[in-house]
Protein backbone atom coordinates (compact mmCIF):
# COMPACT_ATOMS: atom_id res chain seq x y z
CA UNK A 1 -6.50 -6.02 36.98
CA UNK A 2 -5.98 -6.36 33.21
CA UNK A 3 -2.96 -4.30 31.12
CA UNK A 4 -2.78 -3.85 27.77
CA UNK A 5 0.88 -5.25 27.16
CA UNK A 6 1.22 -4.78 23.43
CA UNK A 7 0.01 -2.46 20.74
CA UNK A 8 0.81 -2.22 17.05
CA UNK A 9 3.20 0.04 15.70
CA UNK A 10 2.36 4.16 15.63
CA UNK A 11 1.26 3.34 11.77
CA UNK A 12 0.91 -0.23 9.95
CA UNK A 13 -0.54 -2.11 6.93
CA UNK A 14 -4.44 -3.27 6.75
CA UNK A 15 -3.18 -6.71 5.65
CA UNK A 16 -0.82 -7.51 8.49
CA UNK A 17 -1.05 -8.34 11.90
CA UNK A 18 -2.77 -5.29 13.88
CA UNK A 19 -2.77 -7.18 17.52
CA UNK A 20 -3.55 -5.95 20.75
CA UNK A 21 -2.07 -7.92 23.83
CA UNK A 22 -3.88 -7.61 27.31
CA UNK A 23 -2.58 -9.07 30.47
CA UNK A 24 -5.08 -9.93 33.57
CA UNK A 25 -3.28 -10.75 37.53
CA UNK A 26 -6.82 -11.37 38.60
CA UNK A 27 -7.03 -15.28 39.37
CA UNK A 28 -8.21 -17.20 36.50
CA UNK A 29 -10.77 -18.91 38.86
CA UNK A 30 -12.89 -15.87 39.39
CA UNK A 31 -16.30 -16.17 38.67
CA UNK A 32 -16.98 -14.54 35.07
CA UNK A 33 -13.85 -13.68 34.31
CA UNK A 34 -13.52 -11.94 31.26
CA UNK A 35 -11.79 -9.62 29.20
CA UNK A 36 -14.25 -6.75 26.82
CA UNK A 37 -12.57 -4.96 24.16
CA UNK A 38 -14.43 -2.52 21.82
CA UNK A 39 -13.05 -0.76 18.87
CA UNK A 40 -13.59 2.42 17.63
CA UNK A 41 -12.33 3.92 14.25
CA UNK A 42 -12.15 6.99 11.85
CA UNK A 43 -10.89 7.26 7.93
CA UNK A 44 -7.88 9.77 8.58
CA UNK A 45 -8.31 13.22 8.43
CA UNK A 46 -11.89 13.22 9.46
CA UNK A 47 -13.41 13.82 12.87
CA UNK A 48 -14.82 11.47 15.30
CA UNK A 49 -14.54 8.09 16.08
CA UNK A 50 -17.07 5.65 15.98
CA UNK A 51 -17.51 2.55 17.59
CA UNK A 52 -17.29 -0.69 15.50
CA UNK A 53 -17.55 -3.37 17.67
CA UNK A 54 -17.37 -4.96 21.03
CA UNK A 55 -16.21 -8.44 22.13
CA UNK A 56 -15.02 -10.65 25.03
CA UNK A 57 -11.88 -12.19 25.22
CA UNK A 58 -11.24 -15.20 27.21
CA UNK A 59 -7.71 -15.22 29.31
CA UNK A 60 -5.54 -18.11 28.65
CA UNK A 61 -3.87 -20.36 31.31
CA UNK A 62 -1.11 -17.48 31.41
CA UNK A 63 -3.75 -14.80 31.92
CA UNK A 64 -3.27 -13.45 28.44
CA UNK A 65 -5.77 -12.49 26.12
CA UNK A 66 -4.85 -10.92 22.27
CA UNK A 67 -7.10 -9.88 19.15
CA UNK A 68 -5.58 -9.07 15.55
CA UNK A 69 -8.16 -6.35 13.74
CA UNK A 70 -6.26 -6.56 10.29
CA UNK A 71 -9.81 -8.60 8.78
CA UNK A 72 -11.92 -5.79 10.30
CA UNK A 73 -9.61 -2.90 9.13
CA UNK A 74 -8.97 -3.59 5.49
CA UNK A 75 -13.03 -3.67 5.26
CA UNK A 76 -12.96 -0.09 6.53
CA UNK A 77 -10.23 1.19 4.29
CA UNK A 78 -11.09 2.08 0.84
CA UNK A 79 -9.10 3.38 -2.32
CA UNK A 80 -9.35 6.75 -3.95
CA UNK A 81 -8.65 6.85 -7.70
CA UNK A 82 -7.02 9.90 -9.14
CA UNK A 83 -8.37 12.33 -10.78
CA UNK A 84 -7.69 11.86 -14.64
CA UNK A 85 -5.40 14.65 -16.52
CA UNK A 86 -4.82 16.44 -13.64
CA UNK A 87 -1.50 17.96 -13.15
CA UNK A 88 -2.23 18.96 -9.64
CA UNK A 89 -1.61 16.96 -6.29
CA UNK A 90 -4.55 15.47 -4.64
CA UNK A 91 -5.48 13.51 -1.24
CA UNK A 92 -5.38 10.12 -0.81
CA UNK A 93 -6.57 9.99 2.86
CA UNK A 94 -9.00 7.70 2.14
CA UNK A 95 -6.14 4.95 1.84
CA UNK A 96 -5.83 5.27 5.73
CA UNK A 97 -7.71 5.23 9.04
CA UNK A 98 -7.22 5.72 12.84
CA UNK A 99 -7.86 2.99 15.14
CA UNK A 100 -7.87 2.39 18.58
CA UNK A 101 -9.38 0.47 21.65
CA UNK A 102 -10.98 0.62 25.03
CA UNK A 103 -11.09 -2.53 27.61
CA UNK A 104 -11.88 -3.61 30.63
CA UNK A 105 -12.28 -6.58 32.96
CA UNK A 106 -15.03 -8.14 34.36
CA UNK A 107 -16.08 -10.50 36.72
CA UNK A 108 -19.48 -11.52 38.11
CA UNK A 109 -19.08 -9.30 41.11
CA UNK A 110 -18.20 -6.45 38.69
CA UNK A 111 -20.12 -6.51 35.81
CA UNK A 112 -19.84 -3.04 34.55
CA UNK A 113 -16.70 -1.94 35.34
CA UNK A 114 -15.51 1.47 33.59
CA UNK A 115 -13.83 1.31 30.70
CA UNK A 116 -9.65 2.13 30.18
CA UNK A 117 -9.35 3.65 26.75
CA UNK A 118 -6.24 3.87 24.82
CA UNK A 119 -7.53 6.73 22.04
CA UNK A 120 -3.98 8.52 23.43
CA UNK A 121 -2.10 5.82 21.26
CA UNK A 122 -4.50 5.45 17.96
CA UNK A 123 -2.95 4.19 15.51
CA UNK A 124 -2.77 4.85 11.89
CA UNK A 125 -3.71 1.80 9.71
CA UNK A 126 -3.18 2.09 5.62
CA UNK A 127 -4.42 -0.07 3.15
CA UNK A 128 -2.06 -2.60 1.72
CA UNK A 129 0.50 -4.79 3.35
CA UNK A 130 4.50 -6.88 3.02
CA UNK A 131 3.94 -10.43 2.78
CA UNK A 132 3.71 -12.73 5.10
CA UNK A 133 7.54 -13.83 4.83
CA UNK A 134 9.01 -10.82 4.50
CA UNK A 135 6.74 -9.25 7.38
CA UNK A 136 8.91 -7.37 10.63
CA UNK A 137 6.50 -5.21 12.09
CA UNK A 138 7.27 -1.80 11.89
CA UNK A 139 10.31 -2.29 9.95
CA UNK A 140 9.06 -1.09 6.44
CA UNK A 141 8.40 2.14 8.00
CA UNK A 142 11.85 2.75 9.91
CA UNK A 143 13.36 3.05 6.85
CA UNK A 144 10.56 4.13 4.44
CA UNK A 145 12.01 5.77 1.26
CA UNK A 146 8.85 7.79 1.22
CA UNK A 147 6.65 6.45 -1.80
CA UNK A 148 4.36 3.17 -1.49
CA UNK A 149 5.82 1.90 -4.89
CA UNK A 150 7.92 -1.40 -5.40
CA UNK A 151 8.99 -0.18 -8.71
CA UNK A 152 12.43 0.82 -9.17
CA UNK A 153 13.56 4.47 -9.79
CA UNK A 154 14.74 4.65 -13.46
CA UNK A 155 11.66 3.07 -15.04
CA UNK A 156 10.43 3.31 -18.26
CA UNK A 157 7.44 5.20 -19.72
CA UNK A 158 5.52 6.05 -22.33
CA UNK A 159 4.84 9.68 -23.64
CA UNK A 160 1.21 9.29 -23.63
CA UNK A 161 1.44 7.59 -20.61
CA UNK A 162 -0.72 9.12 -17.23
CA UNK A 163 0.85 7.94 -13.82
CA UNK A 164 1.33 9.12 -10.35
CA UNK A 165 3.58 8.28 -7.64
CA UNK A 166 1.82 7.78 -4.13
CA UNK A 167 3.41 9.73 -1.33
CA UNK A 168 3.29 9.22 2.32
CA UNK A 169 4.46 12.54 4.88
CA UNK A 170 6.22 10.67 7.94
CA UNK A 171 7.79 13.85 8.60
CA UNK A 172 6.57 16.68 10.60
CA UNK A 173 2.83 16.44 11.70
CA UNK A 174 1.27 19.74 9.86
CA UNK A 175 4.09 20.36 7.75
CA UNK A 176 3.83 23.61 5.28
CA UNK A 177 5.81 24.85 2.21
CA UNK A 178 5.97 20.83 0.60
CA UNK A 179 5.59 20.39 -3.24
CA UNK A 180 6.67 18.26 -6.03
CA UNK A 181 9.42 19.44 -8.30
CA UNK A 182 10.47 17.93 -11.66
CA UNK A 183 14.16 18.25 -13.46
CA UNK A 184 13.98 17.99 -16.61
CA UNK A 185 16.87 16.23 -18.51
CA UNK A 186 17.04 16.30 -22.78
CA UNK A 187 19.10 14.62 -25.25
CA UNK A 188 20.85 16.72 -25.87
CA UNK A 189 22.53 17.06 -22.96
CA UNK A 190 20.99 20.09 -21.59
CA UNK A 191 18.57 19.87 -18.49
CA UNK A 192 15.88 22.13 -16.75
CA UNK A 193 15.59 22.39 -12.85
CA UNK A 194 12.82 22.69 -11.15
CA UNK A 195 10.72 22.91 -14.47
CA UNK A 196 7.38 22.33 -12.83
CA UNK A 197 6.63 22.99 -9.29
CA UNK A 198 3.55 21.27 -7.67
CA UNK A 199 1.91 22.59 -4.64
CA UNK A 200 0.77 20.43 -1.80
CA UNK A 201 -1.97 22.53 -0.65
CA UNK A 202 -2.26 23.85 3.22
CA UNK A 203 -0.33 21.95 5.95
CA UNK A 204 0.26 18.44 5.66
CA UNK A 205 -0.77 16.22 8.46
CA UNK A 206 1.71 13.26 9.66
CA UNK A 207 0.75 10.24 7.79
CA UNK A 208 -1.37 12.08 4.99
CA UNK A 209 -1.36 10.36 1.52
CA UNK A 210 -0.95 12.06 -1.50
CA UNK A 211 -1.20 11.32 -5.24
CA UNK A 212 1.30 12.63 -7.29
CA UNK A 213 0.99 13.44 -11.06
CA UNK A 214 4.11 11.89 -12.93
CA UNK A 215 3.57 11.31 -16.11
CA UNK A 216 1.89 12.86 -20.10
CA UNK A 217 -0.27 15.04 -17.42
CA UNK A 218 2.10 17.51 -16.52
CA UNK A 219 2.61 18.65 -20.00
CA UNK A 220 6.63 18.19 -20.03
CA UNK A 221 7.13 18.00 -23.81
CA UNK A 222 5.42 21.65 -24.48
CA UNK A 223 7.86 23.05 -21.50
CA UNK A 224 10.42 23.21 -24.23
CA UNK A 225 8.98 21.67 -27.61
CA UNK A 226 12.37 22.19 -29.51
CA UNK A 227 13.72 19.77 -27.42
CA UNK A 228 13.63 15.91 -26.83
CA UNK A 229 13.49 14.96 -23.47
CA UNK A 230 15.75 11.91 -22.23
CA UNK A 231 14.03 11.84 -18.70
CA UNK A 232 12.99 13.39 -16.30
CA UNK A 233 13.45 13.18 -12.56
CA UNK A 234 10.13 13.97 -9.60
CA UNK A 235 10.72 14.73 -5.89
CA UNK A 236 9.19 15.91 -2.74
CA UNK A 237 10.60 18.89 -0.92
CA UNK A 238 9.93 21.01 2.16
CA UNK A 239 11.06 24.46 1.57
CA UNK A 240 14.32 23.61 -0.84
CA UNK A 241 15.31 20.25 1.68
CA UNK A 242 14.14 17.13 0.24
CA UNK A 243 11.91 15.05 1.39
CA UNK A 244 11.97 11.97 -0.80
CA UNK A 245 14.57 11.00 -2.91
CA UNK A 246 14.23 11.52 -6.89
CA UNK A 247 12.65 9.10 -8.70
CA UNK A 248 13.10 8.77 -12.38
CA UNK A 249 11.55 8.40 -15.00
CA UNK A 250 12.82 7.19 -18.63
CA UNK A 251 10.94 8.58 -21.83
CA UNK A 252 10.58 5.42 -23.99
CA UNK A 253 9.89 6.14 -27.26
CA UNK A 254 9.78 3.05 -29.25
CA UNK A 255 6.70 2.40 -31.07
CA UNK A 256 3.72 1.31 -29.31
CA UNK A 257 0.98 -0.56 -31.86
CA UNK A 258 -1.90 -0.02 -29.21
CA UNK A 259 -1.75 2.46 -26.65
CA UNK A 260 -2.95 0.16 -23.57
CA UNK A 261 -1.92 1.26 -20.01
CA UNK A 262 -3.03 -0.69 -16.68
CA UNK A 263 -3.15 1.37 -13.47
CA UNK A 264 -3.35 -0.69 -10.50
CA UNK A 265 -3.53 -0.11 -6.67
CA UNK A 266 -0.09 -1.74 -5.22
CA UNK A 267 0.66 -3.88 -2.62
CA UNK A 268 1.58 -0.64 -0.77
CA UNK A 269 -1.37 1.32 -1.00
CA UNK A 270 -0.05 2.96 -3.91
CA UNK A 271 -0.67 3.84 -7.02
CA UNK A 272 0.74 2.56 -10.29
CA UNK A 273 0.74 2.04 -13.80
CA UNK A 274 2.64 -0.07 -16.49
CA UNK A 275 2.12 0.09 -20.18
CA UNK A 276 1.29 -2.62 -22.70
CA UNK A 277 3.47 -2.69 -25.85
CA UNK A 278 2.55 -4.85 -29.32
CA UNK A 279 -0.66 -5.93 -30.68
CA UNK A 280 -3.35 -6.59 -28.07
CA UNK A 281 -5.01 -10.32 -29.10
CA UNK A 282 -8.75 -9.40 -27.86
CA UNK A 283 -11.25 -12.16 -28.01
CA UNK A 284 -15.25 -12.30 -26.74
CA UNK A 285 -17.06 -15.30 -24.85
CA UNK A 286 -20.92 -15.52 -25.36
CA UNK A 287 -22.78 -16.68 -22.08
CA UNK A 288 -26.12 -17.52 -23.70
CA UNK A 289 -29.72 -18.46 -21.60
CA UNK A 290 -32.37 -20.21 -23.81
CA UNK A 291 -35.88 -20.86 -22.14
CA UNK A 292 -38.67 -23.01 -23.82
CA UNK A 293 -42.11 -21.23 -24.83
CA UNK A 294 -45.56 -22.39 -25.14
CA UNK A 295 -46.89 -22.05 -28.33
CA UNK A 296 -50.69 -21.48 -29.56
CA UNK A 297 -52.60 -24.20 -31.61
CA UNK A 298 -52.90 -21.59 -34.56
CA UNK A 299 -49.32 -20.56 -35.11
CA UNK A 300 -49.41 -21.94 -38.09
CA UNK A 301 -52.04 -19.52 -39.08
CA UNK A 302 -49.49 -16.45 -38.81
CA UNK A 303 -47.06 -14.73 -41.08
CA UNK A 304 -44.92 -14.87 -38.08
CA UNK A 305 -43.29 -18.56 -37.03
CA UNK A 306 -44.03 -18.56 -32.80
CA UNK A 307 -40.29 -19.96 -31.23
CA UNK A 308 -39.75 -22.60 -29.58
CA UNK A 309 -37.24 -21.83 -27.82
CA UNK A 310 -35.99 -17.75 -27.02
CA UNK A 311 -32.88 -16.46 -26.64
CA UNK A 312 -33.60 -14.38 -22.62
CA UNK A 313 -30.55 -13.38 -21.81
CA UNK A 314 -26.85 -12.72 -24.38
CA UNK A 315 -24.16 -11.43 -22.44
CA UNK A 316 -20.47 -10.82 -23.96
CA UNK A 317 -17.02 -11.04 -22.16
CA UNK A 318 -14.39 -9.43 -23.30
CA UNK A 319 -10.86 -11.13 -23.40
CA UNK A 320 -7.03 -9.42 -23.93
CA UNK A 321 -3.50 -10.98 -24.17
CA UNK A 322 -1.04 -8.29 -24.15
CA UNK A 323 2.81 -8.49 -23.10
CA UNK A 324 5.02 -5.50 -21.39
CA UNK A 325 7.66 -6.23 -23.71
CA UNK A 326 11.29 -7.75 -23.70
CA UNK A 327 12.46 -6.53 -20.07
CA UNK A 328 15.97 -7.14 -19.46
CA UNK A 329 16.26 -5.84 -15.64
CA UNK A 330 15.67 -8.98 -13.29
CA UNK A 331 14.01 -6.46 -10.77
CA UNK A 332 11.77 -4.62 -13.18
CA UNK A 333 10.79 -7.88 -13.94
CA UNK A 334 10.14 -9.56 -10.82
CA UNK A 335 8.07 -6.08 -9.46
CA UNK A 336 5.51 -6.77 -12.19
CA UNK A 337 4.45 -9.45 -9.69
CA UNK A 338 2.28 -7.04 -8.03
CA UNK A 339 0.45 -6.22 -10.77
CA UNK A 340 -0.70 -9.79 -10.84
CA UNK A 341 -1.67 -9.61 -7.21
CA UNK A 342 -3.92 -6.55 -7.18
CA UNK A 343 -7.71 -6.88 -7.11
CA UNK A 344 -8.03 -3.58 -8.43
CA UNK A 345 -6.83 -3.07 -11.77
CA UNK A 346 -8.12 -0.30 -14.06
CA UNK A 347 -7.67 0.80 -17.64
CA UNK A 348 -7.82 4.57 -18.53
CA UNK A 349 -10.29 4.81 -21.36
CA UNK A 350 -12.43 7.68 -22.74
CA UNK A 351 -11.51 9.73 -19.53
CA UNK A 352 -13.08 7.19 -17.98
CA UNK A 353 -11.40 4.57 -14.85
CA UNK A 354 -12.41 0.87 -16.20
CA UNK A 355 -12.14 -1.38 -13.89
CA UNK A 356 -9.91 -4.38 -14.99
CA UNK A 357 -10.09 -8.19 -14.21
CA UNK A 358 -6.22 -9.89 -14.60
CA UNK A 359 -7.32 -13.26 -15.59
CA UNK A 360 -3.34 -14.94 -15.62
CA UNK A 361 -3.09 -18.30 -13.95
CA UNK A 362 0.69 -18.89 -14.07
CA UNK A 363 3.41 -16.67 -15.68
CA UNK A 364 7.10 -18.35 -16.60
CA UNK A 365 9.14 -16.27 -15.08
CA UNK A 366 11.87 -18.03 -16.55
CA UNK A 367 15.49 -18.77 -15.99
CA UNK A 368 17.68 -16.39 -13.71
CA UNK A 369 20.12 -16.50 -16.32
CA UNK A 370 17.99 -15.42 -19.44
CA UNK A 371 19.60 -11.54 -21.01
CA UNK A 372 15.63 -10.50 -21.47
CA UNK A 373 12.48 -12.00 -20.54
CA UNK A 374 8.55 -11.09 -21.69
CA UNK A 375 5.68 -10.40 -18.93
CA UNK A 376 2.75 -11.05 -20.64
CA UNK A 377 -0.35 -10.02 -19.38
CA UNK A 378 -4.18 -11.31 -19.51
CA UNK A 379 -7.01 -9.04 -18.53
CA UNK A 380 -10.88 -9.00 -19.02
CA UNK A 381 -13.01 -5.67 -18.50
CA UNK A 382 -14.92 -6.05 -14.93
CA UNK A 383 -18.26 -6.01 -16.41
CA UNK A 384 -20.28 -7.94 -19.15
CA UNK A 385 -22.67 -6.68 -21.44
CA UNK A 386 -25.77 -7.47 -22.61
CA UNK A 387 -25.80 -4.30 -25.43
CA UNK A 388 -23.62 -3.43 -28.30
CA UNK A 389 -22.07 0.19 -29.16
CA UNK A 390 -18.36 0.43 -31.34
CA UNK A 391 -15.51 1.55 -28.90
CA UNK A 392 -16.27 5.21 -29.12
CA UNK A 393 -16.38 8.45 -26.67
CA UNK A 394 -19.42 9.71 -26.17
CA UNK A 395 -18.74 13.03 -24.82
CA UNK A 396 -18.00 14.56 -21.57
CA UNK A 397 -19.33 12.80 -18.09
CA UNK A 398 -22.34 15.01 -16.56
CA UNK A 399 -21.44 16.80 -13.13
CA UNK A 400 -23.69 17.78 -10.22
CA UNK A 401 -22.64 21.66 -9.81
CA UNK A 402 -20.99 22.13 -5.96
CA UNK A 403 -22.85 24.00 -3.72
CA UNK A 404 -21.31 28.04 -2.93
CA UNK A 405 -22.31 30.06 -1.09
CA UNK A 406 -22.78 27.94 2.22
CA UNK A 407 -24.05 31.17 5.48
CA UNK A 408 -25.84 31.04 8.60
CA UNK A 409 -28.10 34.09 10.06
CA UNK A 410 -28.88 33.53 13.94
CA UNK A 411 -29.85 29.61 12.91
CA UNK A 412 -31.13 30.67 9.50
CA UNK A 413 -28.78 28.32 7.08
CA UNK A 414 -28.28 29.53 3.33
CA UNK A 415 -26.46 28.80 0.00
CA UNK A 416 -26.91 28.83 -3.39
CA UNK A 417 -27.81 25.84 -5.41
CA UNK A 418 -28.37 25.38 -9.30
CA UNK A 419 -30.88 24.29 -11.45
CA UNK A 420 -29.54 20.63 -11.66
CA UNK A 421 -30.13 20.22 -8.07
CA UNK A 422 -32.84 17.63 -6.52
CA UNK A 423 -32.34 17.40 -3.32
CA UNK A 424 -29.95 19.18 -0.62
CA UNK A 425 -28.67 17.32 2.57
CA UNK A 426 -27.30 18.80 5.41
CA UNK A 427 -25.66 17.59 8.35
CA UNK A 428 -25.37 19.21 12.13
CA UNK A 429 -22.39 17.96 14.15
CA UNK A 430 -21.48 19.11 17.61
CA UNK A 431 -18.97 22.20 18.33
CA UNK A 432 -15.81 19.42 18.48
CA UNK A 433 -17.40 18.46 14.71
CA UNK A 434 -17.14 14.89 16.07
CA UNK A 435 -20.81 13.37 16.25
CA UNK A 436 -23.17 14.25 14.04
CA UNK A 437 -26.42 15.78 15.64
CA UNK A 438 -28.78 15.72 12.93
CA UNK A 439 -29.49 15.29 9.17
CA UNK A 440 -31.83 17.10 7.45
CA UNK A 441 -33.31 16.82 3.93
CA UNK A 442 -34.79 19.53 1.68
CA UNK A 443 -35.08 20.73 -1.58
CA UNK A 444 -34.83 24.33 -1.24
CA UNK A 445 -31.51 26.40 -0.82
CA UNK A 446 -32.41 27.18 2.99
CA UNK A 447 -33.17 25.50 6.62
CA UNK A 448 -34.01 27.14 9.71
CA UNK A 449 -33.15 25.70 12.69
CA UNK A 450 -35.47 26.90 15.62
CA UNK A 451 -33.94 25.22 19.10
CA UNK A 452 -32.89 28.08 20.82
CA UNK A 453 -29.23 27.83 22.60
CA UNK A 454 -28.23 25.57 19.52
CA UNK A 455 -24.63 25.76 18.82
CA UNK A 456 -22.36 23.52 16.50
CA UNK A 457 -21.73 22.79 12.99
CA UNK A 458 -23.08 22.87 9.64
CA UNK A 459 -22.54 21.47 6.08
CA UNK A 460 -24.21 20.76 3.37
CA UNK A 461 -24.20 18.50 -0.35
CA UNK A 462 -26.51 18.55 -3.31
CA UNK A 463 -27.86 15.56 -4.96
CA UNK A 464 -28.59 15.55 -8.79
CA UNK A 465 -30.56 12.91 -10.92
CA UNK A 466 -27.37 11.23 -11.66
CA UNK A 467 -24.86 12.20 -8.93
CA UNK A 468 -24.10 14.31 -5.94
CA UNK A 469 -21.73 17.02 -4.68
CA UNK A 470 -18.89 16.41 -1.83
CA UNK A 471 -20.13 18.23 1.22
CA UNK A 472 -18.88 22.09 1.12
CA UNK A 473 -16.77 23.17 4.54
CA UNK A 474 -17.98 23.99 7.84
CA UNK A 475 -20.07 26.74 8.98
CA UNK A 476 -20.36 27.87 12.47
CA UNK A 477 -24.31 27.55 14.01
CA UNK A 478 -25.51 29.33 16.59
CA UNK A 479 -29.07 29.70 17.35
CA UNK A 480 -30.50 32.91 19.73
C-alpha cells in the first residue's frame, strides 16, 4: 500500500518547494505499478475546490515517489492591487490559495482503486517566496514578524507619498475586534496615540491578507495642521493587545524635483513602495515599420506625389533614469534589491496603476565601507504607443453601478439594476456553495427558475459596455 510520508508546511511560498512524498511496500515488480496523484485547489476564502490535474508517479528503487507543485501554484495565484486613496483596509486574499491532494495506487489487477484524499491537511500557499539559499522550510513563518515586507521599520517617506503595509493574521482563525492604529509623533516633541483607528472588517480568517493604508492616504497632516509631524508609527491590534509590532515611518521632507513613486509587489507577497528623488532623465525610442507601395503610371499627373515607401506602423517607448537618493543605511540599501527583482512594478499616475518595466542590468552596489551610496533606478512604462496626447488627466475612470437589491420569491430571483447595465449573469451553486450548478445570462433584472424541489444558492453581477460589477452576496433558493 502507498503512504503519503511528507507534506509541506500548514502555509508556504508559491516559489518554493511545495513537495508531496508518497511511500509504496507493494513490490516494485508488480505488474503496473503505479502511483496517481491529482490536485485540487481554491483561491482562499472562496468555496470549493476544483480539480487541476492528475498524474502518475513512478516509484523509485526505494519505493518512493515525490512531486513539487510550486510551477503549478504560482500560475494559480494572482495579485490584487490596492485601491488608490483609500484610507480603509482591504483584502488581499487573492495573494493566497488552498491546496491539497488525493492518491492512490494501482496495479494491473487493481486498476481503479479508490482514492485516499488528504483535503483534512490543505495547505495554504501565498504568492512570493525566500531564495533559494536562504530557503528552511517553514522557518520564515515560525517566527514571522507579521508583515510580508523586507524593508526595515524606520523608513523614510514622502508626504505625498501613498503606501501600504501587507499584513498576514497567523493568529486566531476568525479573529474579531483587529484594526490598525497610528501614533502620531511631531517635532515638537508632542505625540498623538491612537490618532487614526482602522477597522478590519468582520472576523478575520487564519492566513487572510490584508492591505494596509500607510502613507499621504490617511490624511495625518490635517489631524493636527498646526503641527509638523516627525513620524509616525502603524500597528495591528486585537482588542488593545498587539498583534504586530510598530512599524515606522519617517516624514522626509527634503525637496523632491519630480514627484515619482514605484509601488511594487515584494518578494513576500507584499506590497511596497519607494520614492524617486531628483530630476527624472526621460528619453523615447522610435520602433518604425516601412513597407514598399505600388505606384500608378499617372502619378505624375496628380497634385499629390504617390510614396514609395509608407510609414505602417510608429510606435514610441518611453525611457526613465531616476535615483532613490544618497542612502546611508547598508540595509535600506541592500532591501532595494527587491525592487529590482519584481515583475510587477507600477507607477501611481492620474489615479491610475501603470504598470512599470525596471529595465536595470547591473547596479554597483559599491564598497561595504562607503558613508552613503546612490540606488539608481531605470524603468520603462509596460506599454508602447502608437498615438500621442501631453501627460494630462482626463477625468474620472467610468464605473459599472453594483447591483442592490439581490431577492428570491419561491424561485422567482430579483434585483435592481441601472441604466448602464448590458447584461446580468447569475450563478447557482449547491446548498454547501461549493460547485456551481448553473449560469445563466439575461438582460433583464429577473430569472425564474422553474425545477421544482430546487434548493441552493444564488448570485448575481452586471456587465456594462466597458466593465462589470463583482458578484453581490448570496441569496438562499428554494423552489416549491
Amino acid at each position: 500500500m502507498v503512504q503519503m510520508t511528507e507534506r509541506p508546511y500548514e502555509v508556504c511560498f508559491s516559489r518554493n518547494p511545495v513537495v508531496y512524498r508518497f511511500q509504496t511496500d507493494t513490490a516494485l515488480t508488480t505488474p503496473g505499478l503505479r502511483i496517481d496523484v491529482r490536485m485540487f485547489h481554491r483561491k482562499f476564502g472562496t468555496f470549493g475546490f476544483v480539480q487541476i490535474f492528475e498524474t502518475s508517479l513512478v516509484p523509485d528503487s526505494a519505493g518512493r515517489a515525490s512531486i513539487d507543485l510550486k510551477k503549478i501554484l504560482d500560475s494559480l495565484i494572482d495579485y490584487k492591487l490596492p485601491t488608490i486613496n483609500t484610507s480603509v483596509i482591504e483584502t488581499a486574499f487573492e495573494h493566497a490559495g488552498q491546496v491539497y491532494v488525493d492518491f492512490r495506487e494501482v496495479t494491473t489487477a487493481t486498476p481503479s482503486p479508490a482514492w485516499t484524499s488528504d483535503i483534512s491537511e490543505a495547505v495554504i500557499c501565498i504568492k512570493g517566496g525566500i531564495p533559494y539559499q536562504h530557503w528552511q522550510g517553514p522557518k520564515y513563518f515560525l517566527n514571522f514578524p507579521g508583515i510580508l515586507t523586507w524593508q526595515k521599520t524606520g523608513r523614510m517617506i514622502g508626504p505625498r507619498e501613498q503606501s501600504w503595509l501587507t499584513y498576514l493574521h497567523l493568529e486566531l482563525n476568525n479573529q474579531t475586534n483587529m484594526s490598525a492604529k497610528v501614533n502620531i509623533y511631531y517635532t515638537d516633541g508632542t505625540s498623538s496615540i491612537n490618532a487614526v483607528t482602522m477597522p478590519i472588517a468582520g472576523s478575520v480568517p487564519k492566513y487572510g491578507i490584508y492591505h494596509i493604508p500607510t502613507g499621504a492616504q490617511l490624511g495625518l497632516k490635517d489631524i493636527d495642521d498646526t503641527k509638523v509631524i516627525h513620524y509616525y508609527t502603524v500597528r495591528v491590534v486585537a482588542d488593545t493587545l498587539n498583534v504586530t509590532t510598530e512599524f515606522k515611518y519617517v516624514v522626509d521632507y527634503r525637496n523632491t524635483y519630480s514627484v515619482t513613486t514605484l509601488h511594487w509587489f515584494n518578494s513576500l507577497g507584499g506590497f511596497d513602495s519607494l520614492r524617486l528623488r531628483g530630476e527624472l532623465n526621460k528619453k523615447t525610442v522610435y520602433e518604425r515599420q516601412f513597407a514598399e507601395k505600388m505606384i500608378g503610371a499617372d502619378y505624375y499627373s496628380t497634385t499629390e506625389l504617390a510614396t514609395m515607401q509608407e510609414n505602417i506602423k510608429t510606435q514610441e517607448q518611453e525611457t526613465y533614469s531616476g535615483s532613490v537618493g544618497l542612502v546611508d543605511d547598508p540595509d535600506v540599501y541592500d532591501h532595494l534589491r527587491d525592487l529590482m527583482v519584481s515583475t510587477r512594478v507600477y507607477q501611481l499616475k492620474f489615479k491610475r496603476w501603470r504598470p512599470v518595466l525596471i529595465t536595470n542590468t547591473n547596479v554597483d552596489l559599491g564598497n561595504e565601507g562607503d558613508p552613503v551610496k546612490d540606488f539608481p533606478v531605470d524603468f520603462t512604462p509596460g506599454y508602447v504607443n502608437e498615438s500621442y496626447s501631453p501627460d494630462i488627466y482626463f477625468g474620472e475612470l467610468p464605473s459599472c453601478p453594483l447591483v442592490t437589491g439581490l431577492a428570491n420569491d419561491a424561485g422567482v430571483v430579483t434585483w435592481t439594476g441601472s441604466p448602464g447595465h448590458v447584461q446580468y449573469v447569475l450563478e447557482r451553486w449547491d446548498l454547501l456553495q461549493a460547485t456551481v450548478q448553473e449560469v445563466v445570462y439575461t438582460s433583464s433584472p429577473t430569472h425564474t427558475f422553474t425545477s421544482f424541489g430546487m434548493l441552493g444558492y444564488v448570485r448575481v453581477k452586471a456587465i456594462c459596455g466597458f466593465s462589470e460589477t463583482p458578484f453581490t452576496e448570496f441569496v438562499y433558493l428554494s423552489v416549491g
